[in-house]
N, C-alpha and C. Protein backbone atom coordinates (compact mmCIF):
# COMPACT_ATOMS: atom_id res chain seq x y z
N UNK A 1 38.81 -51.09 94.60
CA UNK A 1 38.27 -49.97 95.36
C UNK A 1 37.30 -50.46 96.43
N UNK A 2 36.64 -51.43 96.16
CA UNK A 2 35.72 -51.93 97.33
C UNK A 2 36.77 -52.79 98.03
N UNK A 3 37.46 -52.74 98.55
CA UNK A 3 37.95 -53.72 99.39
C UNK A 3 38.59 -52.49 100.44
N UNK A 4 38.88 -51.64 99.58
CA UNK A 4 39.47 -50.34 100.19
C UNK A 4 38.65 -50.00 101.12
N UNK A 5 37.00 -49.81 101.13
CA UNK A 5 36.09 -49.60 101.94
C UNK A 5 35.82 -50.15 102.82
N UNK A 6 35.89 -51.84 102.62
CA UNK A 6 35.58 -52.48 103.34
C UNK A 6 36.83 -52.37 104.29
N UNK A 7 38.08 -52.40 104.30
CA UNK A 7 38.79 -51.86 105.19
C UNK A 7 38.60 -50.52 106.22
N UNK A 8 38.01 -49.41 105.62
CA UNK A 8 37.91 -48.58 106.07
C UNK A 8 36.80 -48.92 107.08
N UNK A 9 35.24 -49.42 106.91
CA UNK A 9 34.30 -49.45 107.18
C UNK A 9 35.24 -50.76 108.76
N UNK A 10 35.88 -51.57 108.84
CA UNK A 10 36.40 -52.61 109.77
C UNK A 10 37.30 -51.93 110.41
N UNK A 11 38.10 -50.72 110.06
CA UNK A 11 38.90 -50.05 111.37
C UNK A 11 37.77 -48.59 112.10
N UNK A 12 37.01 -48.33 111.06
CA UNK A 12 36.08 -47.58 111.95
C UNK A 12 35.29 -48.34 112.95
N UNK A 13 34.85 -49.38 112.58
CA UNK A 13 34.26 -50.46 113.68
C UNK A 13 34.99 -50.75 114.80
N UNK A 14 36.46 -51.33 114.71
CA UNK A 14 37.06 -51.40 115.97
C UNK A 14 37.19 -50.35 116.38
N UNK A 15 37.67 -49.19 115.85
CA UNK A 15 37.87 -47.77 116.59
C UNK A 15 36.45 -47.30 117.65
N UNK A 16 35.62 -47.80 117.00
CA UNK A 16 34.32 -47.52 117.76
C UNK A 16 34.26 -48.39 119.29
N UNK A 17 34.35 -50.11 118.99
CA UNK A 17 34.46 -50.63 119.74
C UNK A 17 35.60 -50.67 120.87
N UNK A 18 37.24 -50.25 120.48
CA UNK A 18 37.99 -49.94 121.68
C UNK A 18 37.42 -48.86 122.76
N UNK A 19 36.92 -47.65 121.63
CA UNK A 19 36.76 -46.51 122.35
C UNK A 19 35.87 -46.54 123.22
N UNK A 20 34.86 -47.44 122.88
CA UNK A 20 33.54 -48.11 123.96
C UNK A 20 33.94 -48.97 125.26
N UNK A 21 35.07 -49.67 124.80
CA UNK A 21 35.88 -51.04 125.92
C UNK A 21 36.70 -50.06 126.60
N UNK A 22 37.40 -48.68 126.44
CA UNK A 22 37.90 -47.87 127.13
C UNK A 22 37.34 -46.91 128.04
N UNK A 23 36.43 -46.97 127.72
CA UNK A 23 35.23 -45.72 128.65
C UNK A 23 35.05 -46.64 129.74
N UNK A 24 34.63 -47.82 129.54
CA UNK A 24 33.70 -49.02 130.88
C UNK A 24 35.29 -49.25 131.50
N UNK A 25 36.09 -49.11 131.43
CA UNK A 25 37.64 -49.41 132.39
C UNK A 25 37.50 -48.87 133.43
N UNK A 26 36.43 -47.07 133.30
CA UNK A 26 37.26 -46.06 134.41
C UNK A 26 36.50 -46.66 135.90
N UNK A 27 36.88 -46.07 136.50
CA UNK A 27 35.90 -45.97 137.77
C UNK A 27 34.19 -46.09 137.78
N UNK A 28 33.52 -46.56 137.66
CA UNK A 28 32.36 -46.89 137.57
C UNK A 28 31.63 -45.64 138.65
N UNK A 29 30.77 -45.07 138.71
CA UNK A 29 29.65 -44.03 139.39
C UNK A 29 28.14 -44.71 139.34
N UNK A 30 27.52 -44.09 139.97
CA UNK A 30 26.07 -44.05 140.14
C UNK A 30 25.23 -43.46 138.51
N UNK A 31 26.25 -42.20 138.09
CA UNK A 31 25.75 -41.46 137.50
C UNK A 31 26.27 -42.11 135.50
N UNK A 32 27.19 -42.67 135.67
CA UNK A 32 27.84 -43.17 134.89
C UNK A 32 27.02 -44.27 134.16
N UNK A 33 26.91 -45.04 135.45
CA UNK A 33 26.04 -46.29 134.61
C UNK A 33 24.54 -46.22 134.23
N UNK A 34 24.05 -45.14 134.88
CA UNK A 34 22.67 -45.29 134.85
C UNK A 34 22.63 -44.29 133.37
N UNK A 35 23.38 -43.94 132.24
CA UNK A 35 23.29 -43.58 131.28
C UNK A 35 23.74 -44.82 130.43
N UNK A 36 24.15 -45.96 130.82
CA UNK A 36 24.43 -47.05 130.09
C UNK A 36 23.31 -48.16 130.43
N UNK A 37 22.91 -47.85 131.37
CA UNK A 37 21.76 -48.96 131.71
C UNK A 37 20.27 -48.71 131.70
N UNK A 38 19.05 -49.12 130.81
CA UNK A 38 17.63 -49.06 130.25
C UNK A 38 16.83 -49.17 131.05
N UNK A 39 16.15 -48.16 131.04
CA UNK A 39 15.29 -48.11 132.17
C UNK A 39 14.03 -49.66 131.58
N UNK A 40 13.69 -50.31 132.14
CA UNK A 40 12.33 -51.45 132.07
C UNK A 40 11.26 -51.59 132.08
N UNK A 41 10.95 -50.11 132.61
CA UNK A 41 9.49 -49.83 132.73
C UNK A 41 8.32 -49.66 131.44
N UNK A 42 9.12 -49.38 130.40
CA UNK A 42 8.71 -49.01 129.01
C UNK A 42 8.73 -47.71 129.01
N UNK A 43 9.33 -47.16 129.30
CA UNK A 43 9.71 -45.52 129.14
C UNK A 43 10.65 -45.54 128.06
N UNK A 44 11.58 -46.38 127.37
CA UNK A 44 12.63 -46.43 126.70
C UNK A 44 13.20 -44.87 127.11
N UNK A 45 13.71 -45.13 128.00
CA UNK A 45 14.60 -43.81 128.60
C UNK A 45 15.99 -44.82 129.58
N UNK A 46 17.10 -44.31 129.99
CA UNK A 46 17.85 -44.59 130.68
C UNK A 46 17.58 -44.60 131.79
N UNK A 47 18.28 -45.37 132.59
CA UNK A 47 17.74 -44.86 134.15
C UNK A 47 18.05 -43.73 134.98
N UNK A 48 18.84 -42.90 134.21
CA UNK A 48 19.01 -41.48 134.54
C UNK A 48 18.22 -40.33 133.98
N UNK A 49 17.04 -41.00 133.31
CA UNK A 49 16.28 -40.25 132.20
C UNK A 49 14.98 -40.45 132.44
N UNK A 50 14.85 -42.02 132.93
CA UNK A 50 13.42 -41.89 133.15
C UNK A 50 12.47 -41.23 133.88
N UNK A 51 11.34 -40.46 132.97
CA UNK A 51 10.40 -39.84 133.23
C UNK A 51 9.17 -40.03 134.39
N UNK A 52 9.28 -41.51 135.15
CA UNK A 52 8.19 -41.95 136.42
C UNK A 52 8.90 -41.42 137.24
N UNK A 53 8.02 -40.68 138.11
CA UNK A 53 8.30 -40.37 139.43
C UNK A 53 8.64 -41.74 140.45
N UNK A 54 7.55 -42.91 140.65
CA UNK A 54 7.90 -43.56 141.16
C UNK A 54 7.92 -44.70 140.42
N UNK A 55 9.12 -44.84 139.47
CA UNK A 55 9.69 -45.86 138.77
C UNK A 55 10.17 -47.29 139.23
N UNK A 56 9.41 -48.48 139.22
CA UNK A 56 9.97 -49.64 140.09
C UNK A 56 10.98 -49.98 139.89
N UNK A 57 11.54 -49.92 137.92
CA UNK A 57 12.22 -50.37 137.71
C UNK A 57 13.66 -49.98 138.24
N UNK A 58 13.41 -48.22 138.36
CA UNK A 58 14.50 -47.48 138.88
C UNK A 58 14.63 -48.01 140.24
N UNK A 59 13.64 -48.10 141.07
CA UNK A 59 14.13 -48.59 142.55
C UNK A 59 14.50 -50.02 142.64
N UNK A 60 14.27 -50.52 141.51
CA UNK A 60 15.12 -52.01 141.59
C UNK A 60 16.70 -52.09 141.19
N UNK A 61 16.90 -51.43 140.51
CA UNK A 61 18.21 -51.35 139.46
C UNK A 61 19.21 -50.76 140.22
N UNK A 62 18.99 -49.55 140.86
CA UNK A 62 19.84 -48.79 141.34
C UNK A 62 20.51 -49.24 142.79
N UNK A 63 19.69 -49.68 143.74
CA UNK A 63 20.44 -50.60 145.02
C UNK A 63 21.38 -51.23 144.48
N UNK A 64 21.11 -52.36 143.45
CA UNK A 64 22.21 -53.43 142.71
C UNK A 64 22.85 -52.26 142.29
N UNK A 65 23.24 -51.24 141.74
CA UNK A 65 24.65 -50.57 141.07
C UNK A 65 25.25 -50.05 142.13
N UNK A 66 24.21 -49.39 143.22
CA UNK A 66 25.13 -49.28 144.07
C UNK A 66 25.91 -50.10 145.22
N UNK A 67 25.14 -51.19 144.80
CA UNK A 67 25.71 -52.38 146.12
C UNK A 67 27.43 -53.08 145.19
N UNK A 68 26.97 -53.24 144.16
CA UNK A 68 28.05 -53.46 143.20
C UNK A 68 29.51 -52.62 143.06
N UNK A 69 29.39 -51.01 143.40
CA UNK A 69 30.23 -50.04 143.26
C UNK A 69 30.74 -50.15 144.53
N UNK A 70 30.28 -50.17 145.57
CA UNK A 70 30.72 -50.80 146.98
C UNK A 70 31.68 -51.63 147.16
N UNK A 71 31.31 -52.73 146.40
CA UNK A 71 31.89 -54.27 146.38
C UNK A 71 33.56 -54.10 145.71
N UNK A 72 33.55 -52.81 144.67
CA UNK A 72 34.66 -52.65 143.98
C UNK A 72 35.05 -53.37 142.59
N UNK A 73 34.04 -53.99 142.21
CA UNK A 73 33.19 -54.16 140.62
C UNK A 73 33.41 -52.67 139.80
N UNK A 74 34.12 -53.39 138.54
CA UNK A 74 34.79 -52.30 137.68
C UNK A 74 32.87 -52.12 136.69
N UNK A 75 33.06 -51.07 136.01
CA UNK A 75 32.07 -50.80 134.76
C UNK A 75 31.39 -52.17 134.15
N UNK A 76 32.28 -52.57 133.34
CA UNK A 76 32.42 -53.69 132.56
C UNK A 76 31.76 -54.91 133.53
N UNK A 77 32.37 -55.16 134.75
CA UNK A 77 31.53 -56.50 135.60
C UNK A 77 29.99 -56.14 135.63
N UNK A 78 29.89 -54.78 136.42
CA UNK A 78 28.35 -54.28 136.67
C UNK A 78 27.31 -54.66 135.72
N UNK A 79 27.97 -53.75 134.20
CA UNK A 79 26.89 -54.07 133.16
C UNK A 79 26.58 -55.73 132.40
N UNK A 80 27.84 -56.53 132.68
CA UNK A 80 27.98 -57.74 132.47
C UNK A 80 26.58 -58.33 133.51
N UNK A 81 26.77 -57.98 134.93
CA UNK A 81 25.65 -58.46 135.77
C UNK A 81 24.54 -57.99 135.69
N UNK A 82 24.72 -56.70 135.28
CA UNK A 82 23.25 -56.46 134.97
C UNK A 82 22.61 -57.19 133.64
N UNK A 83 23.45 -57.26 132.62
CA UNK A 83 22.88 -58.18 131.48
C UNK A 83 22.39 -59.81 131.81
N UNK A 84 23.35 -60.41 132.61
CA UNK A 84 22.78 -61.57 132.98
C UNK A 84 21.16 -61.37 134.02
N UNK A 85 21.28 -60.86 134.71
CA UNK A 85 20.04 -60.38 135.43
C UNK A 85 18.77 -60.36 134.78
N UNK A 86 19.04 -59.13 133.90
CA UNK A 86 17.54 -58.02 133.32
C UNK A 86 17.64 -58.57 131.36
N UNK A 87 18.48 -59.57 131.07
CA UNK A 87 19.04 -59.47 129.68
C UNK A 87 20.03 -58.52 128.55
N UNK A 88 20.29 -58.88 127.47
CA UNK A 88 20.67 -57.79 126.58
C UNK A 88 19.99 -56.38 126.76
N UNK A 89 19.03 -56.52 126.68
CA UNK A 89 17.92 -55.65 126.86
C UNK A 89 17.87 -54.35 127.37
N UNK A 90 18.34 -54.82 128.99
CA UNK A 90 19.13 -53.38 129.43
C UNK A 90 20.15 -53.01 129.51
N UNK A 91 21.00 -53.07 128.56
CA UNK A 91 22.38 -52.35 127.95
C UNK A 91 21.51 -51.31 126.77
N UNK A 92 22.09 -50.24 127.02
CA UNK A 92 21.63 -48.81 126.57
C UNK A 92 22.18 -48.83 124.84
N UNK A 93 23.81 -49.62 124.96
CA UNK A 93 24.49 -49.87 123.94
C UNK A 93 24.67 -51.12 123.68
N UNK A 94 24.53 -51.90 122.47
CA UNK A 94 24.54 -53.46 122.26
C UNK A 94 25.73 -53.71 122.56
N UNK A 95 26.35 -54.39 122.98
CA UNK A 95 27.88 -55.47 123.10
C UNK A 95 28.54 -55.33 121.89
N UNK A 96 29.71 -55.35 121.91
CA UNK A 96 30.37 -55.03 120.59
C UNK A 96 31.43 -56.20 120.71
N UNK A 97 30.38 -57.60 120.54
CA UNK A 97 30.93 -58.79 120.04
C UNK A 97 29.91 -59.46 119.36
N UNK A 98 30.31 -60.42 118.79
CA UNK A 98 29.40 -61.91 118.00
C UNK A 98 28.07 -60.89 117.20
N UNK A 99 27.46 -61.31 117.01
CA UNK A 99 26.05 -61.04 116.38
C UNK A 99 25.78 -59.43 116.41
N UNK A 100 25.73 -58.92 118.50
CA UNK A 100 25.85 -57.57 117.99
C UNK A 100 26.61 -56.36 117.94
N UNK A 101 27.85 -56.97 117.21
CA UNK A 101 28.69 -55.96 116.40
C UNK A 101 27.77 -55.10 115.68
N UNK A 102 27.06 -55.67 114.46
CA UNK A 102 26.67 -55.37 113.37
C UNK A 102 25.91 -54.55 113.54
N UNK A 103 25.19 -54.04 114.75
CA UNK A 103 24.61 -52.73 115.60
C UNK A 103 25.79 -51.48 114.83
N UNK A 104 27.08 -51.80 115.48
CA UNK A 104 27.78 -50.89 115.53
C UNK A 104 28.26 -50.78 113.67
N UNK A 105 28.56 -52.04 113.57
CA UNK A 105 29.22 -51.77 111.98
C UNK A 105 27.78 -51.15 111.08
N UNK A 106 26.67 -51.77 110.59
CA UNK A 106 25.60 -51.69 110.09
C UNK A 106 25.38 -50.41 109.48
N UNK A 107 25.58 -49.55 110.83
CA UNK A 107 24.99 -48.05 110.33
C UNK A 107 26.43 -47.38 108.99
N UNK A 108 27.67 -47.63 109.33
CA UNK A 108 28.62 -47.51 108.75
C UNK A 108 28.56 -47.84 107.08
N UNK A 109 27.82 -48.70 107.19
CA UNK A 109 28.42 -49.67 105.90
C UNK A 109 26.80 -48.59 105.29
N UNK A 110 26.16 -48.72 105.55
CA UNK A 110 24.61 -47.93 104.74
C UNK A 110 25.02 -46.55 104.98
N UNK A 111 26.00 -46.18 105.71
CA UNK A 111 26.27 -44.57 105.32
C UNK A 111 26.59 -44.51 103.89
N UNK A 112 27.67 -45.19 104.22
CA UNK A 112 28.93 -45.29 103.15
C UNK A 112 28.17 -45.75 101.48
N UNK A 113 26.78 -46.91 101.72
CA UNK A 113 26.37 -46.83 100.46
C UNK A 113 25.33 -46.18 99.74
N UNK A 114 25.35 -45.66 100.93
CA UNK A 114 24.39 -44.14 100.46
C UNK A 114 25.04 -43.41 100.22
N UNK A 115 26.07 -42.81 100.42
CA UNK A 115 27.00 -41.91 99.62
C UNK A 115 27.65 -42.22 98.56
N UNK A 116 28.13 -43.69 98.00
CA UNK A 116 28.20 -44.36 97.20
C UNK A 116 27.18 -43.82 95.95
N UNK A 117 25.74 -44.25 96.25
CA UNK A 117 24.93 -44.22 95.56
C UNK A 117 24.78 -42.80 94.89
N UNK A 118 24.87 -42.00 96.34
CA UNK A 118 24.62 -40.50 95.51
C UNK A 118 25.55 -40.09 94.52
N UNK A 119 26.28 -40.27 94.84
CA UNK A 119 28.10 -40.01 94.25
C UNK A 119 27.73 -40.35 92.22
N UNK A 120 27.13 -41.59 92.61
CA UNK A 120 27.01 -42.45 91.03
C UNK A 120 26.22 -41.51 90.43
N UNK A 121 24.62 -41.32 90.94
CA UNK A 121 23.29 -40.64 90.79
C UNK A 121 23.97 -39.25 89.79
N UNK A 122 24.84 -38.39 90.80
CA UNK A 122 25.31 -37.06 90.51
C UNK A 122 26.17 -37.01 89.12
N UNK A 123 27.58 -38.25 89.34
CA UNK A 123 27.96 -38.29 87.98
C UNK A 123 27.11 -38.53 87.03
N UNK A 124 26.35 -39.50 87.56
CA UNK A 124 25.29 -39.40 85.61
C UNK A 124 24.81 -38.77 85.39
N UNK A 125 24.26 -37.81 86.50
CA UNK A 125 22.98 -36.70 85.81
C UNK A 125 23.50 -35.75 85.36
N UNK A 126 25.18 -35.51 85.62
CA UNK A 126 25.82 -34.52 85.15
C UNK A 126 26.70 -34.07 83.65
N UNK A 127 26.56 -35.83 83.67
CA UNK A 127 27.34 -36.61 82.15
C UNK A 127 26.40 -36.35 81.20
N UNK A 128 26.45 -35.44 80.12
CA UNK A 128 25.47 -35.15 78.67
C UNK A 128 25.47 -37.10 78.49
N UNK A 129 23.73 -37.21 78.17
CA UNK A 129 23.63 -38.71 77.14
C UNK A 129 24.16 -38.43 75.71
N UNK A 130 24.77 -39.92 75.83
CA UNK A 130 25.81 -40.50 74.20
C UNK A 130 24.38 -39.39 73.07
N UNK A 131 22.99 -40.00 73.17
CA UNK A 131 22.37 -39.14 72.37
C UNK A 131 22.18 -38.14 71.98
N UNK A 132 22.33 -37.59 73.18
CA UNK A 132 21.87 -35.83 72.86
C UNK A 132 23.50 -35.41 72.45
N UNK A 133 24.69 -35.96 72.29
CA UNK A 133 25.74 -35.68 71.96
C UNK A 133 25.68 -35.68 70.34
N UNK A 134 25.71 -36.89 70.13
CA UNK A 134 25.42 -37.14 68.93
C UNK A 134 24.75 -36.47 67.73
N UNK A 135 23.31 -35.79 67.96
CA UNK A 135 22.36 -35.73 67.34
C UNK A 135 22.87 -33.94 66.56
N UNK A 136 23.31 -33.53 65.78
CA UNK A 136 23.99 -32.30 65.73
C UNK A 136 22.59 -31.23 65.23
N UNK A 137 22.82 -30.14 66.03
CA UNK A 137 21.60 -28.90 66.14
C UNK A 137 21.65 -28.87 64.76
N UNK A 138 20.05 -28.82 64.32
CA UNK A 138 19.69 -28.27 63.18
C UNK A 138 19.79 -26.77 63.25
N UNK A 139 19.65 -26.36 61.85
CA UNK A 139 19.92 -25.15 61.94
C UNK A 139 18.73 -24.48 61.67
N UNK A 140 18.27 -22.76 62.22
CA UNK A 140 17.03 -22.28 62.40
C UNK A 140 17.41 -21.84 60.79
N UNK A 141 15.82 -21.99 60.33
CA UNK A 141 15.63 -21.55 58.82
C UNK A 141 15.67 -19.97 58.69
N UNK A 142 16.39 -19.69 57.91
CA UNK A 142 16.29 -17.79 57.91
C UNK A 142 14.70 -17.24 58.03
N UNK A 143 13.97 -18.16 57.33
CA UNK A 143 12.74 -17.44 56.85
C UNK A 143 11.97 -16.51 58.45
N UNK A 144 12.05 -18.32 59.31
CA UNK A 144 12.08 -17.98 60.05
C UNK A 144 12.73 -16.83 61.77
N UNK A 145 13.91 -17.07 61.37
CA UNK A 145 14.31 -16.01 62.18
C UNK A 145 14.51 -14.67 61.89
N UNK A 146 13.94 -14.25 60.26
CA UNK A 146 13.88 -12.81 60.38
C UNK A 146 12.75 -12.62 60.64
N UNK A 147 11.36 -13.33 60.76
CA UNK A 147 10.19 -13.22 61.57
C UNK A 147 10.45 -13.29 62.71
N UNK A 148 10.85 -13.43 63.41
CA UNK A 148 11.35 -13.23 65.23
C UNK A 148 12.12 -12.28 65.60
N UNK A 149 12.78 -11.93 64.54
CA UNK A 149 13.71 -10.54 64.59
C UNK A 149 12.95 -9.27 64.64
N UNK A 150 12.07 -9.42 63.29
CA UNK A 150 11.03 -8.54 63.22
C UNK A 150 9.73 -8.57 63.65
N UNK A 151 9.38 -9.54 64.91
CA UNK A 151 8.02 -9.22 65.86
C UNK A 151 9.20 -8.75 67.08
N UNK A 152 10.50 -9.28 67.12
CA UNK A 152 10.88 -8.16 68.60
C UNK A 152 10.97 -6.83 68.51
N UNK A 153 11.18 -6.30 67.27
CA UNK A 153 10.91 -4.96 66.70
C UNK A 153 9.98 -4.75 67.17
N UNK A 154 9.13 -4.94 66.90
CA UNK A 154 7.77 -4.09 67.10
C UNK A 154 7.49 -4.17 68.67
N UNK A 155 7.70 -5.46 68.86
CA UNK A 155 7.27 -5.46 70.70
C UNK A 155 8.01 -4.36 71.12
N UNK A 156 9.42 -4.01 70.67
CA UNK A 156 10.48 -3.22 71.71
C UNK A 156 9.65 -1.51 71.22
N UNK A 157 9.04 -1.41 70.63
CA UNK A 157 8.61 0.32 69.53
C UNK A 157 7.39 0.26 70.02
């Protein structure tokens, strides 16, 4: 059964990663990349997001995307140049090769064993213990339950 997962958890990963390598194919925009590319300023915002009015980082970044979209540089080259440039750093989304895959797989695999976990948690708490199975109800002494019979009498009168 775990191997079963681990399959599952490795085609959700590539499915993630084609669907990511298929988006950066299309036509590249102004508006496009600057939701894939980090703004630098320390705003941790995109550069379509960031909050400075007069943002340097934005007036640095954006000439290069648009001098690049000009040139006829697909998605994929741009953010490639912008990574060599500014680093990993400003990719909005990690690379979905070598080391940071595990960005993308990571969250997958701790879903999955957190639901795992709960899954276990629920069957046991739901499973009677071997003990309390075992142990067979004593039985209430008469003496006593016609004294309980007869104080609900009176409570109910």
């Amino acid at each position: 059964m775990t191997s079963k997962w681990i399959l599952v958890v490795l085609v959700f990963g590539l499915g993630v990663a084609s669907v990511t390598r298929a988006d950066r194919s299309r036509k590249p925009t102004l508006e496009s990349l600057g939701d894939q590319v980090m703004c630098l300023c320390g705003c941790v915002a995109t550069l379509n997001h960031c909050p400075h009015r007069d943002c340097a980082t934005l007036a640095e970044i954006r000439p290069i995307i648009e001098k690049e979209i000009a040139e006829g540089k697909d998605e994929t080259t741009i953010l490639q140049d912008l990574a060599i440039r500014y680093g990993v750093q400003v990719l909005a989304a990690p690379p979905t090769k070598g080391f940071s895959l595990t960005a993308w797989i990571l969250p997958s695999v701790g879903l999955l064993a957190g639901l795992s976990f709960v899954v276990v948690m629920v069957r046991r708490w739901r499973k009677p213990s071997p003990v309390a199975a075992a142990v067979p109800a004593r039985p209430i002494d008469p003496k006593v339950l016609a004294a309980v019979e007869e104080e609900m009498k009176e409570l109910n009168h």
